[in-house]
C-alpha atoms as a PDB file:
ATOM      1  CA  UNK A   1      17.164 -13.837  10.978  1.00  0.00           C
ATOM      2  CA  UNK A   2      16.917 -13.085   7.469  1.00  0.00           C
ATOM      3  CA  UNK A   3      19.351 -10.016   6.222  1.00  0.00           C
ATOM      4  CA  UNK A   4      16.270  -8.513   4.219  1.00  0.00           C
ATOM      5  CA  UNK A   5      12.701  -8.175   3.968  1.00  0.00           C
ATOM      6  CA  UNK A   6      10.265  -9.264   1.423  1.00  0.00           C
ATOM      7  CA  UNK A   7      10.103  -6.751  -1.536  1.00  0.00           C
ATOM      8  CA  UNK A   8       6.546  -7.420  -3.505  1.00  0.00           C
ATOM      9  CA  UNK A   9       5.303  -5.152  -6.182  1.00  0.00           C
ATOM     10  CA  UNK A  10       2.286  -4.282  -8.069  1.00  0.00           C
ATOM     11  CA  UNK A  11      -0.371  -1.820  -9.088  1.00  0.00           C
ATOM     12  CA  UNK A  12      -3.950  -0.965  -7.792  1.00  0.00           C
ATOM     13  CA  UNK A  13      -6.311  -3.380  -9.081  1.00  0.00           C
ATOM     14  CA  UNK A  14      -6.503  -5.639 -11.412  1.00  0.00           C
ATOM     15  CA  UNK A  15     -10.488  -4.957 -13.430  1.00  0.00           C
ATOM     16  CA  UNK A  16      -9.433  -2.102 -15.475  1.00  0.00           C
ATOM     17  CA  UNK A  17     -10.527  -2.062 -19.315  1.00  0.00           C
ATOM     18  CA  UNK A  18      -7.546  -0.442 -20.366  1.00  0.00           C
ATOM     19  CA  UNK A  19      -5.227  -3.006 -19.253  1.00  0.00           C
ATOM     20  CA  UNK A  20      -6.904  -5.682 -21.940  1.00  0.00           C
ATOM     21  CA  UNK A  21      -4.945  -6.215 -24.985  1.00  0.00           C
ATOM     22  CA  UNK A  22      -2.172  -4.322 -23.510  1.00  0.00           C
ATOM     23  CA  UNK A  23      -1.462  -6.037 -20.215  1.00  0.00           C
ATOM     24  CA  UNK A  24      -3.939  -9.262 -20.575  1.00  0.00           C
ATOM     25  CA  UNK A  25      -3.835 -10.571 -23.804  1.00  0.00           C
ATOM     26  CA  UNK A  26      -6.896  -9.786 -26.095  1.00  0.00           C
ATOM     27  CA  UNK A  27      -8.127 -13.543 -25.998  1.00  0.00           C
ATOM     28  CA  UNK A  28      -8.202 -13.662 -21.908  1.00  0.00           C
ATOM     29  CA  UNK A  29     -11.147 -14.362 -20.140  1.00  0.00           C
ATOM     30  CA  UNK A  30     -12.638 -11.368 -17.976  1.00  0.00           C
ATOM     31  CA  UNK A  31     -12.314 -13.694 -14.664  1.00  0.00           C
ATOM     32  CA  UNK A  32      -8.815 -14.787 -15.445  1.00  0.00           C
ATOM     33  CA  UNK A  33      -7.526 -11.674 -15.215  1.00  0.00           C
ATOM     34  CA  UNK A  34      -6.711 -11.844 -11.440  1.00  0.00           C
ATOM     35  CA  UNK A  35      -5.075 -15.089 -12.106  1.00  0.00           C
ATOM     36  CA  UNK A  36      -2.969 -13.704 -14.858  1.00  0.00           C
ATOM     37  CA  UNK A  37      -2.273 -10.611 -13.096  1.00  0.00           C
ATOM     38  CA  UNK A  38      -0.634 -12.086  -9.807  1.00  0.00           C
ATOM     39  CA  UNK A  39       1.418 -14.414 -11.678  1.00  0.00           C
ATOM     40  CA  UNK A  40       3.166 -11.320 -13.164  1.00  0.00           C
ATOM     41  CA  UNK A  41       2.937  -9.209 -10.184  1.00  0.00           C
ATOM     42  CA  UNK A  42       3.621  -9.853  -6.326  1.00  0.00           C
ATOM     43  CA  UNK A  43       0.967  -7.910  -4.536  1.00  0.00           C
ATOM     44  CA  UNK A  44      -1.782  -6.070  -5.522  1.00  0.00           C
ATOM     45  CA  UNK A  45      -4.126  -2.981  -3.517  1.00  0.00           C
ATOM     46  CA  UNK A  46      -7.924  -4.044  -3.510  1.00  0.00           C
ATOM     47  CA  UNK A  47      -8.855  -0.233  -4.328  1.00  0.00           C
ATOM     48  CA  UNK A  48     -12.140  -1.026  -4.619  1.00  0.00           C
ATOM     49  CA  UNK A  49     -12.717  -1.979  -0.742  1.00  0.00           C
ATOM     50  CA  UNK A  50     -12.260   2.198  -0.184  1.00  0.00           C
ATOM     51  CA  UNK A  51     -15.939   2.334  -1.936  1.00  0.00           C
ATOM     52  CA  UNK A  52     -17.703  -0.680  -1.416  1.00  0.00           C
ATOM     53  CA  UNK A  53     -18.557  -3.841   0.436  1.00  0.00           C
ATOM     54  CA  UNK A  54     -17.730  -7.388  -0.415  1.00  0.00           C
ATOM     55  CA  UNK A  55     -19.334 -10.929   0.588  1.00  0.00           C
ATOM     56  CA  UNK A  56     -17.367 -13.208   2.200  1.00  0.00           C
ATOM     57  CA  UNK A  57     -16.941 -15.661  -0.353  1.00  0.00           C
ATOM     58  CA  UNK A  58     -15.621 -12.909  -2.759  1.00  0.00           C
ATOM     59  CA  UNK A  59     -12.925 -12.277  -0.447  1.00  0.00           C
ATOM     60  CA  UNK A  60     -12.247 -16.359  -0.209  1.00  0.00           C
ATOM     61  CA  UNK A  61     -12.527 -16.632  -4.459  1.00  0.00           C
ATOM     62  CA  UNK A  62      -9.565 -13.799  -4.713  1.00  0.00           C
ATOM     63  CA  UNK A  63      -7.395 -15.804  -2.254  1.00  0.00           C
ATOM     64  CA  UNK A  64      -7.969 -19.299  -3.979  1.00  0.00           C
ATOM     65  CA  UNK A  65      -7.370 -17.865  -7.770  1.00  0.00           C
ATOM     66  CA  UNK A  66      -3.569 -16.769  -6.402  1.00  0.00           C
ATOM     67  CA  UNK A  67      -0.257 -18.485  -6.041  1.00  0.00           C
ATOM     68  CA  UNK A  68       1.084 -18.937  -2.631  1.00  0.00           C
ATOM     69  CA  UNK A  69       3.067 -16.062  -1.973  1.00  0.00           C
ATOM     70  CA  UNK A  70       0.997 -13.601  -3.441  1.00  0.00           C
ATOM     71  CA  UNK A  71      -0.316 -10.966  -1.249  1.00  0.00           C
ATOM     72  CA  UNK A  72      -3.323  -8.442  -1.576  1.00  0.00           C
ATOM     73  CA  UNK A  73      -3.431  -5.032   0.454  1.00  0.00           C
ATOM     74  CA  UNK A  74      -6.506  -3.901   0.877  1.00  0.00           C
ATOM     75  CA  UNK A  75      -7.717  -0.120   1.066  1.00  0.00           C
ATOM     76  CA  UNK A  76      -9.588   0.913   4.170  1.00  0.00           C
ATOM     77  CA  UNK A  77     -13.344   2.309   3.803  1.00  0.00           C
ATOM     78  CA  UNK A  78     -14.131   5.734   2.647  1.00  0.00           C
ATOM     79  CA  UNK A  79     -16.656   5.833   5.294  1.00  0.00           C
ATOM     80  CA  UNK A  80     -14.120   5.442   8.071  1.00  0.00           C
ATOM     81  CA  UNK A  81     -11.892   7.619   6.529  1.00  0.00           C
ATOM     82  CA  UNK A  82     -13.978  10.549   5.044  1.00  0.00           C
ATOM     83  CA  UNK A  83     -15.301  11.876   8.453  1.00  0.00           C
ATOM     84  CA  UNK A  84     -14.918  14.605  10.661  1.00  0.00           C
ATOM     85  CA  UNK A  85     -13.819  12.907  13.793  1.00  0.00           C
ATOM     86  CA  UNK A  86     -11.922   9.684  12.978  1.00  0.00           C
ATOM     87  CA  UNK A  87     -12.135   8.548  17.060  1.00  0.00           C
ATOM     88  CA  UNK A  88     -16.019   8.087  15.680  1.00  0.00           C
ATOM     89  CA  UNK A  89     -15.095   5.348  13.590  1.00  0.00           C
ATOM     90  CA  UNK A  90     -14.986   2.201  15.766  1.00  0.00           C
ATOM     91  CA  UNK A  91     -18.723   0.992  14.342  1.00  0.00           C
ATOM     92  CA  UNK A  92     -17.240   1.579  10.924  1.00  0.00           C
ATOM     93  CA  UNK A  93     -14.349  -0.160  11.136  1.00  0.00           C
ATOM     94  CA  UNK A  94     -16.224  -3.273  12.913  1.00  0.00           C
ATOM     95  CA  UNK A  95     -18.403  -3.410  10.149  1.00  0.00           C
ATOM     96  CA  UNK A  96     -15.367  -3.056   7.912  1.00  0.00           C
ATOM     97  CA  UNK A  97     -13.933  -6.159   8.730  1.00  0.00           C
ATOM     98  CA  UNK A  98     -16.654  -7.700   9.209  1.00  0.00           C
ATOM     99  CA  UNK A  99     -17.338  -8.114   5.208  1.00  0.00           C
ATOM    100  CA  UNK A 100     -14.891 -11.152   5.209  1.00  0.00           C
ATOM    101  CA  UNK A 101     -10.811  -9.368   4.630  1.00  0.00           C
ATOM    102  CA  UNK A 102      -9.508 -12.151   6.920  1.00  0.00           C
ATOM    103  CA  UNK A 103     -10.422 -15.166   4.529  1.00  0.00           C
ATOM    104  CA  UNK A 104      -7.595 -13.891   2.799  1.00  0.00           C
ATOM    105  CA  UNK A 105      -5.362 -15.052   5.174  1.00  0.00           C
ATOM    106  CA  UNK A 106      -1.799 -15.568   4.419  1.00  0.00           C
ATOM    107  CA  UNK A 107      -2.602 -13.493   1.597  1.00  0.00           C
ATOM    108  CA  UNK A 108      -3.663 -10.429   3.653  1.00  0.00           C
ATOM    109  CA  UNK A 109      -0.936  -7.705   3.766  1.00  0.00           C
ATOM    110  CA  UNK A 110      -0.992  -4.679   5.228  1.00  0.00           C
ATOM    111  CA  UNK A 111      -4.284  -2.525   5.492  1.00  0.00           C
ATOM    112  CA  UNK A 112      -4.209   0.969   3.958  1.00  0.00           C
ATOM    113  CA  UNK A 113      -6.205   3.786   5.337  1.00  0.00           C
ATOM    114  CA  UNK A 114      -5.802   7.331   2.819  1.00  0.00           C
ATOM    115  CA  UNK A 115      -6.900  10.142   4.567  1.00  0.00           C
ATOM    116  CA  UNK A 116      -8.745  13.362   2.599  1.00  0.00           C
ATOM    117  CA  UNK A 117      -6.635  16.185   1.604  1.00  0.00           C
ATOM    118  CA  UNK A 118      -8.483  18.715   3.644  1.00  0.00           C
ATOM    119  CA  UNK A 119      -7.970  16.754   6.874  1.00  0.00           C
ATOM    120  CA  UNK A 120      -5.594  18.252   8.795  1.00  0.00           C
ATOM    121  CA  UNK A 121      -3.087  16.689  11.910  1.00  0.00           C
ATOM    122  CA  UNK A 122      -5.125  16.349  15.175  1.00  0.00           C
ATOM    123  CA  UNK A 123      -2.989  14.472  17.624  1.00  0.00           C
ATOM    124  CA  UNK A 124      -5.366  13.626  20.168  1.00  0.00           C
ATOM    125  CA  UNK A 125      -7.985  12.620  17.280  1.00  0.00           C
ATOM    126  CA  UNK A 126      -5.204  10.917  15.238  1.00  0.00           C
ATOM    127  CA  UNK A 127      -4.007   8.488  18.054  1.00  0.00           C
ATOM    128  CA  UNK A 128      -7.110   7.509  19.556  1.00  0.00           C
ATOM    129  CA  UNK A 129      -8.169   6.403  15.519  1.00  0.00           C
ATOM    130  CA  UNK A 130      -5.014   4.670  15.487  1.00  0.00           C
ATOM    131  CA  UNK A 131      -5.893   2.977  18.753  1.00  0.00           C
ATOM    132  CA  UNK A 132      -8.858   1.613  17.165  1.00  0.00           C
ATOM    133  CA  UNK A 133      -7.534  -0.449  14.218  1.00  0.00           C
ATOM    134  CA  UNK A 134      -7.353  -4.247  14.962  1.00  0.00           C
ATOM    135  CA  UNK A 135      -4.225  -5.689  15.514  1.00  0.00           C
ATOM    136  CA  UNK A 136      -6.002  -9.066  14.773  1.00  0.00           C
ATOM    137  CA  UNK A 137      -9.224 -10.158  13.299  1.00  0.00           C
ATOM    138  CA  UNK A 138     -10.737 -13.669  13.066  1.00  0.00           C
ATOM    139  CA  UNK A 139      -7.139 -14.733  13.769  1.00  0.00           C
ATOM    140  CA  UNK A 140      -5.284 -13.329  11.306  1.00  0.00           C
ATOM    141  CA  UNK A 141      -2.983 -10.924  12.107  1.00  0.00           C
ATOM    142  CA  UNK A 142      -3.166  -7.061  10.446  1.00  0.00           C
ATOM    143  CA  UNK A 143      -0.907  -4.175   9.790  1.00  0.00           C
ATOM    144  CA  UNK A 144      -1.811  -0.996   9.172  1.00  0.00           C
ATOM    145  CA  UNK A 145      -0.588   1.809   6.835  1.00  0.00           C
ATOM    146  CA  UNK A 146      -1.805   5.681   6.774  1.00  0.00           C
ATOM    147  CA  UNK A 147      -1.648   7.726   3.940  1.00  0.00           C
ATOM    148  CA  UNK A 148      -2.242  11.591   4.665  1.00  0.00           C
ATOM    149  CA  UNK A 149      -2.881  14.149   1.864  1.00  0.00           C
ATOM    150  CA  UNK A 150      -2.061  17.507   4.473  1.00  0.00           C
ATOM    151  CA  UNK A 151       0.818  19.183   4.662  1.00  0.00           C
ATOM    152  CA  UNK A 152      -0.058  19.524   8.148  1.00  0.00           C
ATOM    153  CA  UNK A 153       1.159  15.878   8.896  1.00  0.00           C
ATOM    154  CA  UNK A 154       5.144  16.886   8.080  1.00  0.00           C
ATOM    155  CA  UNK A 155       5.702  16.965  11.814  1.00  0.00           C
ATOM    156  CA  UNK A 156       7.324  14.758  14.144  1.00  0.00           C
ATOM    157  CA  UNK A 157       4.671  14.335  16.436  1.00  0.00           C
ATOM    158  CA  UNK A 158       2.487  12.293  13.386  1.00  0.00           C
ATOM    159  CA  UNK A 159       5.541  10.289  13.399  1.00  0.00           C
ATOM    160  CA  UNK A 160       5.673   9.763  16.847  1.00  0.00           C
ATOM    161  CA  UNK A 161       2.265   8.468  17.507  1.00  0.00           C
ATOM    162  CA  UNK A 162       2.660   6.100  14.740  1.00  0.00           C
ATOM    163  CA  UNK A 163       6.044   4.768  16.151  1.00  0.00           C
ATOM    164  CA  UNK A 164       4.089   4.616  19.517  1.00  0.00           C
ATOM    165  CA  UNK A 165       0.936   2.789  17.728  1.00  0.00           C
ATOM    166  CA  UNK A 166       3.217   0.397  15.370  1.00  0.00           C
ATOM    167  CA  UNK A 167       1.572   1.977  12.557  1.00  0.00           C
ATOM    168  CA  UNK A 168       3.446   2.575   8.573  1.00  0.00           C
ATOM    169  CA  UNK A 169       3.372   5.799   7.069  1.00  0.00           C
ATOM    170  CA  UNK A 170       2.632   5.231   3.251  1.00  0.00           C
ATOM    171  CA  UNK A 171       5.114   6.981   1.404  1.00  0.00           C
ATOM    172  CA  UNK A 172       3.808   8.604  -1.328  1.00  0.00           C
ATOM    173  CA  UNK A 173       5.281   9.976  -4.426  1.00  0.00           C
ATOM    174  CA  UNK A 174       2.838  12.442  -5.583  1.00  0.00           C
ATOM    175  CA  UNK A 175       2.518  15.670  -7.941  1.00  0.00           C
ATOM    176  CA  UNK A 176       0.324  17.369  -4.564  1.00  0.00           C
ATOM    177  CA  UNK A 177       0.309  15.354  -1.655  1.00  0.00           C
ATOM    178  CA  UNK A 178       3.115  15.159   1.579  1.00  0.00           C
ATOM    179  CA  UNK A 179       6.560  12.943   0.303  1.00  0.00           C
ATOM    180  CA  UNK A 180       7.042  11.695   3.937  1.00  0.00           C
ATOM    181  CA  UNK A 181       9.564   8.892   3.746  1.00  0.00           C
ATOM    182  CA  UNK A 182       9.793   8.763   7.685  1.00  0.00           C
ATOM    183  CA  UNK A 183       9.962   4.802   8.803  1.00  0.00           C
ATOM    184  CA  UNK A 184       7.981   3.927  11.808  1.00  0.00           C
ATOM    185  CA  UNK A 185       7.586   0.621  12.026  1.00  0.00           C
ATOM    186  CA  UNK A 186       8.935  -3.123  10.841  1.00  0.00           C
ATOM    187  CA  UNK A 187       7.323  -2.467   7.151  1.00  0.00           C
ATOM    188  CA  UNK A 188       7.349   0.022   4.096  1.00  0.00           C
ATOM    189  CA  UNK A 189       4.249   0.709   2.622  1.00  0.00           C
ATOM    190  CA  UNK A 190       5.370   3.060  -1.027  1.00  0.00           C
ATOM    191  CA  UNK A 191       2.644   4.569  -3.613  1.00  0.00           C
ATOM    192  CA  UNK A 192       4.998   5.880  -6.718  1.00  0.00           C
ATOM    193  CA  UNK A 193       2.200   7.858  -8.609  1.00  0.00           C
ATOM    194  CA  UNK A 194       4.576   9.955 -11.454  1.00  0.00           C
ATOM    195  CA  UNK A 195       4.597   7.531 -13.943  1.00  0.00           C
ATOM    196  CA  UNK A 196       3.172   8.638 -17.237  1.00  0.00           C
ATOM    197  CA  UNK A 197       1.326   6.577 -19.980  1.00  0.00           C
ATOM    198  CA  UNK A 198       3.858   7.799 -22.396  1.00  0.00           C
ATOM    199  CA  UNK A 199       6.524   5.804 -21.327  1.00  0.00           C
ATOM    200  CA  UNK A 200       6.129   1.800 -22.293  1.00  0.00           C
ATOM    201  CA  UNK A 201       7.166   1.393 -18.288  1.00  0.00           C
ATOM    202  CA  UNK A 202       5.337   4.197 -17.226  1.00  0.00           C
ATOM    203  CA  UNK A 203       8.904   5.203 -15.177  1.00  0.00           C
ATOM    204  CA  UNK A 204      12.615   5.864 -17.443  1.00  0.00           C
ATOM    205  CA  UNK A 205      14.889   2.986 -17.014  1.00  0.00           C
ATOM    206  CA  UNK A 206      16.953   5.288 -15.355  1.00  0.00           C
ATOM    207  CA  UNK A 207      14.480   6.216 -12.389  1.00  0.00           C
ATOM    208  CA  UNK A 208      13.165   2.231 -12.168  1.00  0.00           C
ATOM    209  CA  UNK A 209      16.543   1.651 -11.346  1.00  0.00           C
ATOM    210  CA  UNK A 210      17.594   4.526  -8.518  1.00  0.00           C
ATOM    211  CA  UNK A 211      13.466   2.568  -7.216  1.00  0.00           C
ATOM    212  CA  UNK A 212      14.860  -0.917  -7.358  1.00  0.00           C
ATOM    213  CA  UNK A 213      18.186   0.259  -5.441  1.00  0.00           C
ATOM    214  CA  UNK A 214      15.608   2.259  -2.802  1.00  0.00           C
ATOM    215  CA  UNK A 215      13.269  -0.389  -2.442  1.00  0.00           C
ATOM    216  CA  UNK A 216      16.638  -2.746  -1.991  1.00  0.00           C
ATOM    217  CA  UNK A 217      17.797  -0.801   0.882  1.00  0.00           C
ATOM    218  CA  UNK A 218      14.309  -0.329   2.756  1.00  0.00           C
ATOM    219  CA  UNK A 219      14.057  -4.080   2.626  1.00  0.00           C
ATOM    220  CA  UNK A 220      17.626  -4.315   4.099  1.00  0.00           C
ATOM    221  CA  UNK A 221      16.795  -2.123   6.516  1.00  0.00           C
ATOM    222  CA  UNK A 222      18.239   1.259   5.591  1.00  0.00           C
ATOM    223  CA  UNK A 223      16.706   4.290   4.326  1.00  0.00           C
ATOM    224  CA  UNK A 224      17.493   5.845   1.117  1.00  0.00           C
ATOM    225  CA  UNK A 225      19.386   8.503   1.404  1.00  0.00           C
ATOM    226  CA  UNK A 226      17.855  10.825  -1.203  1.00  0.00           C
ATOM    227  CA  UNK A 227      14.408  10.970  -0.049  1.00  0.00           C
ATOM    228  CA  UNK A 228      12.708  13.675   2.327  1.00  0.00           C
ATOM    229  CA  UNK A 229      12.729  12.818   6.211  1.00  0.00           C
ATOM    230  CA  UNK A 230      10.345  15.002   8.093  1.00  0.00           C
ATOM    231  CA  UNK A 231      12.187  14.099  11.710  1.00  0.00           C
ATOM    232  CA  UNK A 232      15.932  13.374  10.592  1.00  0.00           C
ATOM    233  CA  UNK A 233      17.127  13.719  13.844  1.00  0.00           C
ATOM    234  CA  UNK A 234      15.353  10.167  14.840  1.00  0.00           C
ATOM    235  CA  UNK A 235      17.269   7.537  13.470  1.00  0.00           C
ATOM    236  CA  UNK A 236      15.118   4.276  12.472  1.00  0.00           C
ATOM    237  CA  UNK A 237      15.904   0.947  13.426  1.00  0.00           C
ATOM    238  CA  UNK A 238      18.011  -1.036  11.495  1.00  0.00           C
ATOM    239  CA  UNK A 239      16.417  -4.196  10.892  1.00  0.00           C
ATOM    240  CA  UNK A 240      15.429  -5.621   7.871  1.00  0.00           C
ATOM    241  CA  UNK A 241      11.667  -4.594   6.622  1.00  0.00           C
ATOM    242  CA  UNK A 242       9.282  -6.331   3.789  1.00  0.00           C
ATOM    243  CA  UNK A 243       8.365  -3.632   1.776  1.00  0.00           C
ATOM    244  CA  UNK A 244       5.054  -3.267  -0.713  1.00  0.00           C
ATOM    245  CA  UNK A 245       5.401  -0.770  -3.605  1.00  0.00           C
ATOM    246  CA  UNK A 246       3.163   0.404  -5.847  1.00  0.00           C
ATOM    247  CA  UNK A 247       2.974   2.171  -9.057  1.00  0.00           C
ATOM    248  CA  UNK A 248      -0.306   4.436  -9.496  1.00  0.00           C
ATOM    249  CA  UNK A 249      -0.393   6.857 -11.807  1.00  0.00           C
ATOM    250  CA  UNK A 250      -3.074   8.548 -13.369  1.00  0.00           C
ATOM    251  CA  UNK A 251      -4.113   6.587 -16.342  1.00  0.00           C
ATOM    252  CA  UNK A 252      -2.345   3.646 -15.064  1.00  0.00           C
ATOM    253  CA  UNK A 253      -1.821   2.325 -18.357  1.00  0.00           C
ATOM    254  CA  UNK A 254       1.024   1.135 -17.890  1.00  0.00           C
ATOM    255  CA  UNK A 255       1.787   0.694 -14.534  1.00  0.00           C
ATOM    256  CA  UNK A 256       1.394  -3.238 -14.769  1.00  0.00           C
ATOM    257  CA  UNK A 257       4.676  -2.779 -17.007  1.00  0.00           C
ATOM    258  CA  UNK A 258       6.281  -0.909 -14.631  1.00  0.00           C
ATOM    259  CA  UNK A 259       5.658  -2.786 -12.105  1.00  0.00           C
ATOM    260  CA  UNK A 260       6.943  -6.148 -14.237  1.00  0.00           C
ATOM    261  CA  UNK A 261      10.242  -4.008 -14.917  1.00  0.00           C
ATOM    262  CA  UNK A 262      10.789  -2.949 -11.230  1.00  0.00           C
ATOM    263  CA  UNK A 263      10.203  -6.535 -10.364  1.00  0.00           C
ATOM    264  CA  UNK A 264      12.809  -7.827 -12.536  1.00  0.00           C
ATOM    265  CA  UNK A 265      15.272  -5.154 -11.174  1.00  0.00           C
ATOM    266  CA  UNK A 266      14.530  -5.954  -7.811  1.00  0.00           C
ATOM    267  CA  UNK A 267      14.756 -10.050  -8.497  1.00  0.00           C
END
């Protein structure tokens, strides 16, 4: 067995005007920029499946314009998400994948699903959502990451059901939302969104380091020591994890160089 994960990095996106002529170069062709941009990255979020639909063959053109290696996560449907009741959502999520997210196929990381800040922990609701989310579809296989925005998830029961469901909590760095760094299952799923469009690598050398070391020891199969635990007393696993990262900041300038220079540090 190998003695640590996968680490892959990247931003959210990749069709983003102010990226070109600071990221892309000015000459580059609008529909080389997904080519260019995950041969400098090693994973990128599809935001834009959290607002719309795509066909199939879109799905199949983003896998064939990447290297091997390369993998996309995908953000779940604002219409699953975004609803009173999420144990409501099974037609939503059928419909969800039925678009086309498998022809990704080896390409297809881990599924992201952000809840609403006003939604608020409901363990019997929670788990029988979580119950719901394909383990496989067409016959690829899918893992699944939760992001909630309430401080009402700091509890070890949320962490419990998604031990029990073999479900990721998203870590999230955030100015307002829950920093729940709580590992539940064989992968880390990190959203670093502090970086600032005043610094060339949107992060200080200094803090891209102490997130190269952190993402090093998640992949190895620790947890780093200086981030929040919301149930200390339950000690993770030790086995090693792949872990995806992302930095998404407002403005996101520069996140592609941040996520080039975390890259490096982590290589």
């Amino acid at each position: 067995m190998a003695s640590t994960g996968k680490v892959r990095i990247g931003v959210g996106g990749w069709t983003f005007e102010p990226w070109r002529g600071v990221f892309y170069p000015p000459t580059l062709r609008q529909k080389d920029e997904l080519g260019y941009a995950s041969r400098r990255l090693t994973a990128i979020e599809i935001n834009g499946a959290y607002y719309s639909t795509f066909k199939r063959d879109t799905w199949k053109k983003w896998r064939d314009e990447t290297p091997d290696g390369f993998v996309f996560t995908v953000k779940g449907s604002r219409f699953t998400t975004n609803r009173r009741e999420l144990a409501t959502a099974g037609e939503s999520l059928e419909r969800y994948f039925a678009q086309g997210v498998a022809e990704l196929g080896e390409r297809l990381g881990p599924v992201f699903w952000q809840l609403p800040h006003t939604k608020r922990f409901d363990a019997a609701d929670l788990e029988a959502f979580l119950e719901l989310l394909p383990r496989e579809v067409e016959g690829v296989q899918v893992r699944h990451a939760l992001e909630p925005r309430h401080a009402s998830f700091c509890t070890p029961a949320y962490l419990a059901l998604l031990r029990k469901c073999g479900i990721a909590n998203v870590y999230a760095r955030h100015a307002a939302y829950p920093e729940i760094a709580d590992l539940t299952t064989d992968f880390v799923y990190a959203r670093l969104q502090t970086g600032s469009d005043e610094i060339e690598t949107a992060y200080p050398p200094a803090e891209l380091d102490a997130w190269a070391d952190r993402l090093k020891t998640w992949a190895a199969g620790g947890a780093p020591p200086d981030l929040p635990l919301v149930d200390a007393g339950h000690a993770a696993p030790q086995t090693p994890r792949d872990v995806y990262a992302f930095i998404i900041h407002e403005g996101k300038v520069r996140a592609p160089a941040g996520a080039m220079a975390l890259i490096e540090r982590v290589d």
